[in-house]
N, C-alpha and C. Protein backbone atom coordinates (compact mmCIF):
# COMPACT_ATOMS: atom_id res chain seq x y z
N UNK A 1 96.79 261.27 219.98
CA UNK A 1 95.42 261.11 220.37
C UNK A 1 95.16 259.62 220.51
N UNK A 2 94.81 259.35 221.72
CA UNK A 2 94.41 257.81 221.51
C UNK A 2 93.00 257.23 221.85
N UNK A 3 91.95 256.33 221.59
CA UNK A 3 91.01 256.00 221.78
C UNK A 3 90.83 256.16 223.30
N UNK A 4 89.74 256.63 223.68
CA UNK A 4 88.62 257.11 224.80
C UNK A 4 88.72 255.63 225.80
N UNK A 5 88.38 254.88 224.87
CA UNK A 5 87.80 253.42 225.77
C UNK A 5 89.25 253.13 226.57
N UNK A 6 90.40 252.75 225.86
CA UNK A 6 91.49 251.95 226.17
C UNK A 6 91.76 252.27 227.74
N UNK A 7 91.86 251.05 228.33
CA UNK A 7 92.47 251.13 229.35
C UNK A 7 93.88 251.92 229.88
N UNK A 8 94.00 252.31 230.92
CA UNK A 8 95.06 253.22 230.77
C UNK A 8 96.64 252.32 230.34
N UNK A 9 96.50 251.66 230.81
CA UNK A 9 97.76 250.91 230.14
C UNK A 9 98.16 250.83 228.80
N UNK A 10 96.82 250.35 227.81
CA UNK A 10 96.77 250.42 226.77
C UNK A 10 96.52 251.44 226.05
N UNK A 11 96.52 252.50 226.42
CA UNK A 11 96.45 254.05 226.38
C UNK A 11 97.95 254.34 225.94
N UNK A 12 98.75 254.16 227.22
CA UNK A 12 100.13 254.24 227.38
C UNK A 12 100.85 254.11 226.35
N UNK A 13 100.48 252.92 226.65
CA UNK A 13 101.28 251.99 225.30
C UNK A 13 101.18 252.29 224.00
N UNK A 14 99.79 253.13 223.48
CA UNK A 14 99.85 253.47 222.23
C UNK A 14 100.04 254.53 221.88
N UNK A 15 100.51 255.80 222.96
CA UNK A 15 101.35 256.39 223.08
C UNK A 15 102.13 256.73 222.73
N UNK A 16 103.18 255.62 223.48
CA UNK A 16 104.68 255.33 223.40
C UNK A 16 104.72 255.11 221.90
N UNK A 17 104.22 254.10 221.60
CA UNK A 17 104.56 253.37 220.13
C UNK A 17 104.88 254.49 219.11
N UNK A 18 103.34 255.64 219.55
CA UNK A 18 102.78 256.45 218.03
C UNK A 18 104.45 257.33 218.54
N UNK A 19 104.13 258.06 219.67
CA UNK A 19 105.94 258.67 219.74
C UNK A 19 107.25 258.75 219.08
N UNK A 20 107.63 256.96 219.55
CA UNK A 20 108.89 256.57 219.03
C UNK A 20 108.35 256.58 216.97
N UNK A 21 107.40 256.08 216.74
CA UNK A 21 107.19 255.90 215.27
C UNK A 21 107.47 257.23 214.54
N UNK A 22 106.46 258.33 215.24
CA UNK A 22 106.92 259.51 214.79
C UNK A 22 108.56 259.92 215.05
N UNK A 23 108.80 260.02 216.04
CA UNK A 23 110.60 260.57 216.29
C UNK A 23 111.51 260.12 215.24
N UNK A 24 111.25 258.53 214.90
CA UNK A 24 111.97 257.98 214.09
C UNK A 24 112.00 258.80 212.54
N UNK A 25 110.66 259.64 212.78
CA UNK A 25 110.75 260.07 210.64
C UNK A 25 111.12 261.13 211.19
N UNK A 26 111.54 261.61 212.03
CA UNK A 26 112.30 263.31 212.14
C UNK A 26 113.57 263.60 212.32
N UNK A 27 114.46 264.10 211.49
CA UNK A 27 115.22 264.52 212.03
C UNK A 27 116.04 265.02 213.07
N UNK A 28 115.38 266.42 213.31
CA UNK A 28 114.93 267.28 214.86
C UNK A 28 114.70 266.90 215.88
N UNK A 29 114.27 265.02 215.89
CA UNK A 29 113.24 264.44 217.21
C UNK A 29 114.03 264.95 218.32
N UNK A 30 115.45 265.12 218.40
CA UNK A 30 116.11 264.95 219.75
C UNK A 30 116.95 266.40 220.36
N UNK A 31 116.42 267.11 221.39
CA UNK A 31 117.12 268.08 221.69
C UNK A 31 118.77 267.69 222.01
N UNK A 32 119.12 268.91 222.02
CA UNK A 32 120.91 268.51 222.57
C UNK A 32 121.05 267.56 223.89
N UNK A 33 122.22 267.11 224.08
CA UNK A 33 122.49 266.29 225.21
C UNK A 33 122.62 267.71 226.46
N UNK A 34 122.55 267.39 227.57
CA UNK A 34 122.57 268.76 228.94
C UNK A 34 123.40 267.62 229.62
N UNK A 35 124.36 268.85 230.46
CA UNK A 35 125.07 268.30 231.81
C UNK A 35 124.43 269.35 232.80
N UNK A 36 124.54 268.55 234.19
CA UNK A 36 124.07 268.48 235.48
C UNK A 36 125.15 269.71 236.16
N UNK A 37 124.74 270.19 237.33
CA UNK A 37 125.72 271.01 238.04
C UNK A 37 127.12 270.07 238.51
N UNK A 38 126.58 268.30 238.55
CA UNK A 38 127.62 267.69 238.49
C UNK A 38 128.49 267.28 237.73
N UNK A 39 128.56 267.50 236.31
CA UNK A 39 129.06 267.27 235.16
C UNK A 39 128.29 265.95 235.13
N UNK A 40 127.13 265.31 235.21
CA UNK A 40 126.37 264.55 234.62
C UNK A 40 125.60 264.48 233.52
N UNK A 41 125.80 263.59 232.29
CA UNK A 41 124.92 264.17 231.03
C UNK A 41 123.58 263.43 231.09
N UNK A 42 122.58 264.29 230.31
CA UNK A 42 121.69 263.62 230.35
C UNK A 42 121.18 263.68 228.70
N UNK A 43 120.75 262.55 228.07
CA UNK A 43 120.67 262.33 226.76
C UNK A 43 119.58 263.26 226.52
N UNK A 44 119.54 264.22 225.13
CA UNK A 44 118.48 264.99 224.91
C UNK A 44 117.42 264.15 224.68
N UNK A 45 116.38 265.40 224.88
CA UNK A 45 115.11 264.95 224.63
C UNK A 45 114.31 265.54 223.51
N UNK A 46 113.24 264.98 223.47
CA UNK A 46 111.90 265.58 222.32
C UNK A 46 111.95 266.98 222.79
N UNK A 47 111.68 268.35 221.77
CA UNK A 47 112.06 269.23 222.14
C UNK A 47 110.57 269.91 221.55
N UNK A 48 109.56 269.00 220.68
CA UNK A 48 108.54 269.28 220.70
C UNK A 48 107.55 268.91 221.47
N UNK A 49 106.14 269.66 221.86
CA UNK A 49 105.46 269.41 222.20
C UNK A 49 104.64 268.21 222.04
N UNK A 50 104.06 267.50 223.18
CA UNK A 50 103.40 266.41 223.13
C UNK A 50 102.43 265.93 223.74
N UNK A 51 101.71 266.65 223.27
CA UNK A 51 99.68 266.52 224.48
C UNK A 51 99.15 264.88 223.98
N UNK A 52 98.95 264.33 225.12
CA UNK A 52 98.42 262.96 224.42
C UNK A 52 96.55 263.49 224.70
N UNK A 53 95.38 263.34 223.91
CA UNK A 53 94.59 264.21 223.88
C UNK A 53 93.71 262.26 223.44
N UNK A 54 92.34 262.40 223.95
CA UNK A 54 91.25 261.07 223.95
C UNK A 54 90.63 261.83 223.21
N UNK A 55 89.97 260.49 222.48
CA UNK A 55 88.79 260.69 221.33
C UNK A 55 87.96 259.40 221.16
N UNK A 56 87.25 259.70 220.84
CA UNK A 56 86.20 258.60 220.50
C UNK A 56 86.60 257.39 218.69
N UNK A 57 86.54 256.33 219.39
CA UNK A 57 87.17 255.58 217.72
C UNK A 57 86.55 256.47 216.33
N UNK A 58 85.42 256.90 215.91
CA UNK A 58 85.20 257.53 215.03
C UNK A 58 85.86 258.77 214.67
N UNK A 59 86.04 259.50 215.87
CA UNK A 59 86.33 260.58 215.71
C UNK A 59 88.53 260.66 215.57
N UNK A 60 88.59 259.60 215.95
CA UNK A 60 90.17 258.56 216.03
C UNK A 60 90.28 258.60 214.31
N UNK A 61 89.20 257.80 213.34
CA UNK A 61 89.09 257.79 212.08
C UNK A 61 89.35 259.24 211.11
N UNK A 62 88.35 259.79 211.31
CA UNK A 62 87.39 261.14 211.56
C UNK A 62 89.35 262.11 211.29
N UNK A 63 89.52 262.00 212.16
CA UNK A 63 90.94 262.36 212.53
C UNK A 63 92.06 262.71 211.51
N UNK A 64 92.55 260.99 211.61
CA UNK A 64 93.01 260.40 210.67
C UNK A 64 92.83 260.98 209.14
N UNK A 65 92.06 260.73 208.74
CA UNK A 65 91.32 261.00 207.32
C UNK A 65 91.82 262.75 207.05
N UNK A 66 91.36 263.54 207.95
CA UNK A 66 91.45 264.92 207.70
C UNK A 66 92.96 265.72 207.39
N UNK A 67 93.59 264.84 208.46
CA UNK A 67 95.31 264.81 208.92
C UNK A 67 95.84 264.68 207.37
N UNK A 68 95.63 263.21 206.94
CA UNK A 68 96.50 262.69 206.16
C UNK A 68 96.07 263.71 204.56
N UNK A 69 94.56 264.20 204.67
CA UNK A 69 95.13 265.20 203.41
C UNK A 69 95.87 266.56 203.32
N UNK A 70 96.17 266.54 204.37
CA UNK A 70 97.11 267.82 204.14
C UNK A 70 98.71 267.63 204.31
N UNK A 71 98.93 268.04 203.38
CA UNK A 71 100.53 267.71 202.94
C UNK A 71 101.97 268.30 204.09
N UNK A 72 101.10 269.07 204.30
CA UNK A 72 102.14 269.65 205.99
C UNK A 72 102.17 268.97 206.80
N UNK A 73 100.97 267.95 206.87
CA UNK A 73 100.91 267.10 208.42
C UNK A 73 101.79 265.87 208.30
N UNK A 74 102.29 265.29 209.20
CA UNK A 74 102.63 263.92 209.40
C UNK A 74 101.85 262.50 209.67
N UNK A 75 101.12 261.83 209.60
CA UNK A 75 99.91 261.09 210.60
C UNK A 75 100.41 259.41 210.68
N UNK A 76 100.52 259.08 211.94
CA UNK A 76 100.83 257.88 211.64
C UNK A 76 99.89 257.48 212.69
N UNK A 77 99.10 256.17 212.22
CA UNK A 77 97.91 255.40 212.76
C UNK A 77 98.70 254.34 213.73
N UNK A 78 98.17 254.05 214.95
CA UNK A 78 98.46 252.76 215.69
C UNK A 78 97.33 251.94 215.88
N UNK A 79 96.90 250.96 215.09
CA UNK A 79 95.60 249.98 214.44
C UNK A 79 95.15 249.06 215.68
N UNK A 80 94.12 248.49 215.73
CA UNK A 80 93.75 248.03 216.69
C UNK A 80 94.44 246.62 216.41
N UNK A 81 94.77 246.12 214.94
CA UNK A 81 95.48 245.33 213.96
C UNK A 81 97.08 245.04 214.57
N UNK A 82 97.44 246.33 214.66
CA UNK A 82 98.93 246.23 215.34
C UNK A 82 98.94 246.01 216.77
N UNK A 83 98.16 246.87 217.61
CA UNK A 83 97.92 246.40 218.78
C UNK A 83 97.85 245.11 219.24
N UNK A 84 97.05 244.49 218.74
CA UNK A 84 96.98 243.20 218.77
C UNK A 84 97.95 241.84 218.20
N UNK A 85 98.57 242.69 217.75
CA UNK A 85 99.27 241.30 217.02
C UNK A 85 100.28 241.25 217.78
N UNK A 86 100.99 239.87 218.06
CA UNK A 86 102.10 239.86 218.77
C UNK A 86 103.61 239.33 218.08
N UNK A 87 103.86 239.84 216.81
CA UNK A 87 104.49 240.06 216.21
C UNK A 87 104.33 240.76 214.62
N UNK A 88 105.39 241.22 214.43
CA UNK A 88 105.04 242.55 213.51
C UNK A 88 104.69 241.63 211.96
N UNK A 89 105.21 240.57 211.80
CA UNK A 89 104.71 240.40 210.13
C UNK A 89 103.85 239.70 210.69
N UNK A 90 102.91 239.20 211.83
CA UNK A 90 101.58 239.10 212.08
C UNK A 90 100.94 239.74 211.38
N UNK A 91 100.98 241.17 212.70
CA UNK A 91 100.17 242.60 211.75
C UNK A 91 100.50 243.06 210.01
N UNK A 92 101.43 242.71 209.77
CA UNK A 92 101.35 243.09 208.60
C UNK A 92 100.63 242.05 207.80
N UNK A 93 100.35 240.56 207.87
CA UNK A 93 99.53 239.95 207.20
C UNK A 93 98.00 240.07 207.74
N UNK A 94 97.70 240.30 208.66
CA UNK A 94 96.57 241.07 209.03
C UNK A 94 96.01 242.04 208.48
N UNK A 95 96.84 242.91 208.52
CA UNK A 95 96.42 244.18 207.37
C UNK A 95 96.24 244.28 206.31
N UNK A 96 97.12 243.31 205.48
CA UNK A 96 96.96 242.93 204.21
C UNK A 96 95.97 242.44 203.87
N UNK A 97 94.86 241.61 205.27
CA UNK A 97 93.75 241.39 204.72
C UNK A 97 92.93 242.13 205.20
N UNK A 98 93.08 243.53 205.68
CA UNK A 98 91.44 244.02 206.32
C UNK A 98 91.56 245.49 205.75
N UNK A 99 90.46 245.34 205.23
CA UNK A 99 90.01 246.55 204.35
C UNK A 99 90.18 248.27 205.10
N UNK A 100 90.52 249.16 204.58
CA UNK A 100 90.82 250.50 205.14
C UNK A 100 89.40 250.73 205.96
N UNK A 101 88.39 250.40 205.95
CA UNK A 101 87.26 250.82 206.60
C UNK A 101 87.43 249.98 207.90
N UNK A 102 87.56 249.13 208.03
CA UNK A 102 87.33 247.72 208.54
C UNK A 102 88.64 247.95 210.54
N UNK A 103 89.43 249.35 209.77
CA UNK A 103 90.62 249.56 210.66
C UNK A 103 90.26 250.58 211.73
N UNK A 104 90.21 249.57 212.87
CA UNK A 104 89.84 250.88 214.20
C UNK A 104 91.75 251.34 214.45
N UNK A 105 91.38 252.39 215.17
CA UNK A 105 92.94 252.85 215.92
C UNK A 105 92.83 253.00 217.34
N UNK A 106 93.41 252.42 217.81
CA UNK A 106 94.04 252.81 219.24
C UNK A 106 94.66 254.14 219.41
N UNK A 107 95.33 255.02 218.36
CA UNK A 107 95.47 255.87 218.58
C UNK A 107 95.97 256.57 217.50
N UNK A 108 96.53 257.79 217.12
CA UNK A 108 96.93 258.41 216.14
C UNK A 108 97.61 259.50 216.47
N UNK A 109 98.95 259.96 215.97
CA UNK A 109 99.70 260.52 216.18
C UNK A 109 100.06 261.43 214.86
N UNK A 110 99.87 263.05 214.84
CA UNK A 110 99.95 264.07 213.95
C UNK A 110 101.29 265.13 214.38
N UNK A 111 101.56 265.17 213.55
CA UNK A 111 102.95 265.97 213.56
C UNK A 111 103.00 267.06 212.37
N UNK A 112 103.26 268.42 213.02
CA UNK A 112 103.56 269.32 211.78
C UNK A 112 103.41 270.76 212.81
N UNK A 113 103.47 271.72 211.71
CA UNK A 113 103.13 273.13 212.01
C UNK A 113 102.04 273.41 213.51
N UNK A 114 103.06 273.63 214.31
CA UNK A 114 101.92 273.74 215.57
C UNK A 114 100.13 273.89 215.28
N UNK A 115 100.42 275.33 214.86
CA UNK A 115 98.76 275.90 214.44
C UNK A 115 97.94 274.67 213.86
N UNK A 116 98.80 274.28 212.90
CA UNK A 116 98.02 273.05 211.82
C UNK A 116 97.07 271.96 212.92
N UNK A 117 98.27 271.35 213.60
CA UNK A 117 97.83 270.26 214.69
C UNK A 117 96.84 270.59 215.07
N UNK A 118 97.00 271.80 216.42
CA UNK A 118 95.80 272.81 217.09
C UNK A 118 95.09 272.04 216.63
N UNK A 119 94.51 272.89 215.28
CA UNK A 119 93.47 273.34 214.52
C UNK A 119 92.52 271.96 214.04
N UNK A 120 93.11 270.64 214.55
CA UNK A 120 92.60 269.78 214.20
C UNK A 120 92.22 269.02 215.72
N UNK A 121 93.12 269.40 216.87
CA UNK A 121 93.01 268.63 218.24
C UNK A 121 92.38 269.32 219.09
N UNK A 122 92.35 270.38 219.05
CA UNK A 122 92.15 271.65 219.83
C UNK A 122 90.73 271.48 221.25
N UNK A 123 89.76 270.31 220.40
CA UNK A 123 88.49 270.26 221.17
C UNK A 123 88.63 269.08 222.31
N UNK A 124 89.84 268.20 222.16
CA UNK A 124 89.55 266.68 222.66
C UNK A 124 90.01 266.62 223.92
N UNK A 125 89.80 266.57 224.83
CA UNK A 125 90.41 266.33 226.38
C UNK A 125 91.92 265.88 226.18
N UNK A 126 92.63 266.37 226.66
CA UNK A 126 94.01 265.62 227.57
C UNK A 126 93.54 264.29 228.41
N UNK A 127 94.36 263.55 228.36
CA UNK A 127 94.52 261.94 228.97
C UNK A 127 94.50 262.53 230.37
């Protein structure tokens, strides 16, 4: 899910990020490798589903918050903090100083039990 406002680029981009961040804590992220009718391989792919779905920054929060108490879900935040920084122990001394309230997201990315997700995305437009 990524913020409403962002330009589509920056849409994209936080996307991609929340994606690869999630794939990385899964096991499963990667279907099998496939060959072509030519004996060409092609490296597997994500074999789960992946609706990128807009929301409003509150409801980005709103989100967030609901996600992370339930122990089935996965949730990883992409901060307006990280976005912005143009290197990573930037953002991380950034963060270190800005209070959990204080943190908009560009986007947020939930992972778990299909239904679970749904049941939390179910209302928000597709990108």
């Amino acid at each position: 899910m990524v913020d409403e406002t962002l330009p589509t680029g920056h849409a994209v981009n936080a996307a991609a990020v929340l994606g690869l961040s999630v794939g990385a804590r899964l096991a499963d992220s990667l279907g099998a490798d496939g060959k072509d009718a030519s004996g060409g391989v092609h490296p597997g792919l994500n074999p789960h589903p992946v609706p990128v779905v807009t929301a409003g920054r509150e409801q980005l929060r709103e989100l967030r918050q609901k996600a992370a108490e339930r122990p089935d879900l996965l949730v990883v935040g992409f901060s307006e903090v990280a976005r912005r920084a143009r290197a990573y122990d930037d953002y991380l001394a950034t963060l270190a100083e800005t209070p959990a309230e204080d943190v908009d997201y560009a986007g947020i990315a939930v992972y778990g039990p299909r239904n679970r997700v749904t049941a939390l995305t179910k209302r928000f437009p597709l990108l």
